[in-house]
Protein backbone atom coordinates (compact mmCIF):
# COMPACT_ATOMS: atom_id res chain seq x y z
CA UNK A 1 -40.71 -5.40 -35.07
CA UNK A 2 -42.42 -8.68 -34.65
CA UNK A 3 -41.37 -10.75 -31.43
CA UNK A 4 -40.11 -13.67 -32.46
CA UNK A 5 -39.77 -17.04 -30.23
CA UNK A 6 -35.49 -16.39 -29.94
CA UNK A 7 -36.39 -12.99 -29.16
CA UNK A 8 -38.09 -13.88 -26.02
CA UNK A 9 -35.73 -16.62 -24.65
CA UNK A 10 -32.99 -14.18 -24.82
CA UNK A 11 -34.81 -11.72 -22.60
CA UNK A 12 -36.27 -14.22 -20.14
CA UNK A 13 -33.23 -14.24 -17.68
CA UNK A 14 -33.62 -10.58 -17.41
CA UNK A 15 -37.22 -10.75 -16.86
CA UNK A 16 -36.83 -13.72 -14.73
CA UNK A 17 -34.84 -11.79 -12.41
CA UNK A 18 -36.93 -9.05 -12.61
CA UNK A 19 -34.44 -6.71 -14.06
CA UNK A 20 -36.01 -6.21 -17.06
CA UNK A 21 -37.18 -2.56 -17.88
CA UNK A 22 -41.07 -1.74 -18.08
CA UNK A 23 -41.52 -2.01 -21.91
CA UNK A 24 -39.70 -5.30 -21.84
CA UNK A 25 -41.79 -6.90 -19.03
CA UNK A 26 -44.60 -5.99 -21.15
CA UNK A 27 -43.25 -6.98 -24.65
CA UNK A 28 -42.47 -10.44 -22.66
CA UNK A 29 -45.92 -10.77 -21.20
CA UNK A 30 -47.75 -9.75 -24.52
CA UNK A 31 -45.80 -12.83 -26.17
CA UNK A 32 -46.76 -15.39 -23.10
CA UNK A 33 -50.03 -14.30 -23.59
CA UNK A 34 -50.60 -14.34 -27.52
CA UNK A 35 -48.51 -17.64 -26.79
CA UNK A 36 -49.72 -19.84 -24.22
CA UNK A 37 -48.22 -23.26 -25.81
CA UNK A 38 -44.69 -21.41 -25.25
CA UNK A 39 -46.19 -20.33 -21.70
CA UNK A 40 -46.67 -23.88 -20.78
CA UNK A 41 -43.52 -25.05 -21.92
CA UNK A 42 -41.92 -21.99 -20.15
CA UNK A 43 -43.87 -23.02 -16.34
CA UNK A 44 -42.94 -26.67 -16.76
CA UNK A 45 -39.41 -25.88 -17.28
CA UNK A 46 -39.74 -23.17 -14.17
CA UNK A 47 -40.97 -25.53 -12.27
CA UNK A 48 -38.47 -28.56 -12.78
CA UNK A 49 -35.60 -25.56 -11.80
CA UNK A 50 -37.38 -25.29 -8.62
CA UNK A 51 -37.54 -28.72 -7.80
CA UNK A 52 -33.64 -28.99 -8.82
CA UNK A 53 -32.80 -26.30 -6.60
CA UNK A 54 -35.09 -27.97 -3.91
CA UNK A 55 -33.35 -31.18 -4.30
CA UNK A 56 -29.99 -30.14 -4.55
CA UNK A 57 -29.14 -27.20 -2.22
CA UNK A 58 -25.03 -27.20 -3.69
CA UNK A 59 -25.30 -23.28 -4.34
CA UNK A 60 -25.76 -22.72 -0.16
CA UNK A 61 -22.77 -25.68 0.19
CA UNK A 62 -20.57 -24.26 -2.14
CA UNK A 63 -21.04 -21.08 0.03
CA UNK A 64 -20.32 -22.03 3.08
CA UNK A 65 -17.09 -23.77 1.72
CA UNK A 66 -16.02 -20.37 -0.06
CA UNK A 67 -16.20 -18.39 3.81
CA UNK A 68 -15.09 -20.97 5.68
CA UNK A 69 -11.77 -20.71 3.31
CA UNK A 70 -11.99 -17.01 2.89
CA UNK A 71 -11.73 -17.28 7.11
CA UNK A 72 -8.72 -19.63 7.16
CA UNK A 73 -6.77 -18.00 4.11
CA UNK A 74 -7.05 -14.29 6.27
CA UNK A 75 -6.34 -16.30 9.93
CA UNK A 76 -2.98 -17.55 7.85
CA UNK A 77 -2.08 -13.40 6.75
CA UNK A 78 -2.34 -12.23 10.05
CA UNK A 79 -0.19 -15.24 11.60
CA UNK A 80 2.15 -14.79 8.89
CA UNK A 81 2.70 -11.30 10.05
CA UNK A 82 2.53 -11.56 13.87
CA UNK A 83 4.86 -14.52 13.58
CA UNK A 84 7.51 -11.97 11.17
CA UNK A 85 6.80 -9.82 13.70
CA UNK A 86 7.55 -11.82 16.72
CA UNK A 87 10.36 -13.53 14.81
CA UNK A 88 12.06 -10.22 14.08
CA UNK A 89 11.57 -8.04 17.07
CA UNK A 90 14.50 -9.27 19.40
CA UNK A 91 16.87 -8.43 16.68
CA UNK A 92 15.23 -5.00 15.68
CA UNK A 93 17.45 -2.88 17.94
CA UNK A 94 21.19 -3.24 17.04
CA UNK A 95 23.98 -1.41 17.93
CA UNK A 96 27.52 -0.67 16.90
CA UNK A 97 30.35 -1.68 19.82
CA UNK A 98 33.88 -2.42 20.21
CA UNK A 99 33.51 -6.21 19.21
CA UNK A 100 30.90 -5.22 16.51
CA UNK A 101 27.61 -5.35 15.55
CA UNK A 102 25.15 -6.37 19.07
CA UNK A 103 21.86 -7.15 19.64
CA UNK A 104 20.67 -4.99 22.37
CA UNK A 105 17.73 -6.73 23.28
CA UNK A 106 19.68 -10.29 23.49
CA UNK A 107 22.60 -8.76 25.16
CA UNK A 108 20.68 -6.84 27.73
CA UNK A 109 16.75 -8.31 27.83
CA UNK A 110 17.61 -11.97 26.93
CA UNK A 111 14.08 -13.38 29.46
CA UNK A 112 12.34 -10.69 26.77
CA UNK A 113 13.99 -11.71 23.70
CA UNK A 114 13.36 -15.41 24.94
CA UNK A 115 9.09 -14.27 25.26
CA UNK A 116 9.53 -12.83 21.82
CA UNK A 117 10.93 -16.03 20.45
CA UNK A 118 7.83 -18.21 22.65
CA UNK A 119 5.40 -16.66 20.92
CA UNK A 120 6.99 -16.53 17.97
CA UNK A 121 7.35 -19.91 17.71
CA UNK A 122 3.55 -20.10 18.71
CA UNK A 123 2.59 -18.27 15.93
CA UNK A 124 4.86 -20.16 13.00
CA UNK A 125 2.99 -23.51 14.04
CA UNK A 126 -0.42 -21.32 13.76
CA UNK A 127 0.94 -20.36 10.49
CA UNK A 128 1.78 -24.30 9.56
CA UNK A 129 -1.82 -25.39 11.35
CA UNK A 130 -3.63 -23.14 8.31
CA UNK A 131 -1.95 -25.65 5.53
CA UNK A 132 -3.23 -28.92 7.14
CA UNK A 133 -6.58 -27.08 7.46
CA UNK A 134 -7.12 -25.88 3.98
CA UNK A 135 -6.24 -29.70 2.91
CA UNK A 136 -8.65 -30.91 4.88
């Protein structure tokens, strides 16, 4: 089978990134050689991708960006869940009585119940500080 021009430029990202398998690095090379106008025209257009990536460095950017809101959007989940947590805990332990349903905590460990609800409310206005930080 004869290599033909569109033959080449569909392999050249694979040989580019040196992926390519043995006989295709060859059957590539063998073309660039018998081919050196295409060569030429190949380099140049190597070369002005370098200088692009030189002068424009978006791809590390755009990285940064992506952690920095991968960090914020997990800080928010574990908030979200201490904060349930805290919000919930004083009225975990219930019991049944004469005048009905009691929180045991509030009834007999209000100064606990009142820590719960401190930090608690800490941890909600975490939770609320992650919005205003992802629209920033």
């Amino acid at each position: 089978m004869k290599m033909t021009e569109d033959i080449i430029i569909d392999l050249l990202p694979v040989y580019q990134s040196g992926e390519a398998s043995e006989d295709t690095v060859k059957a590539v090379e063998q073309y660039l050689d018998e081919n050196p106008a295409f060569k030429k025209i190949l380099s140049n257009f190597d070369d002005k991708l370098i200088s692009n990536e030189v002068d424009q460095p978006h791809s590390k950017i755009e990285k940064e960006a992506l952690m920095r809101v991968k960090k914020i959007l997990r800080t928010r989940s574990i908030l979200l869940g201490v904060a349930l947590f805290l919000s919930l805990m004083p009225l975990s332990n219930a019991g049944n009585s004469t005048d009905g349903l009691t929180w045991l905590m509030l009834r007999d460990a209000p100064n606990v119940a009142i820590l719960f609800g401190v930090a608690a409310l800490i941890a909600w206005i975490g939770y609320a500080w992650t919005f205003q930080t992802l629209a920033d």
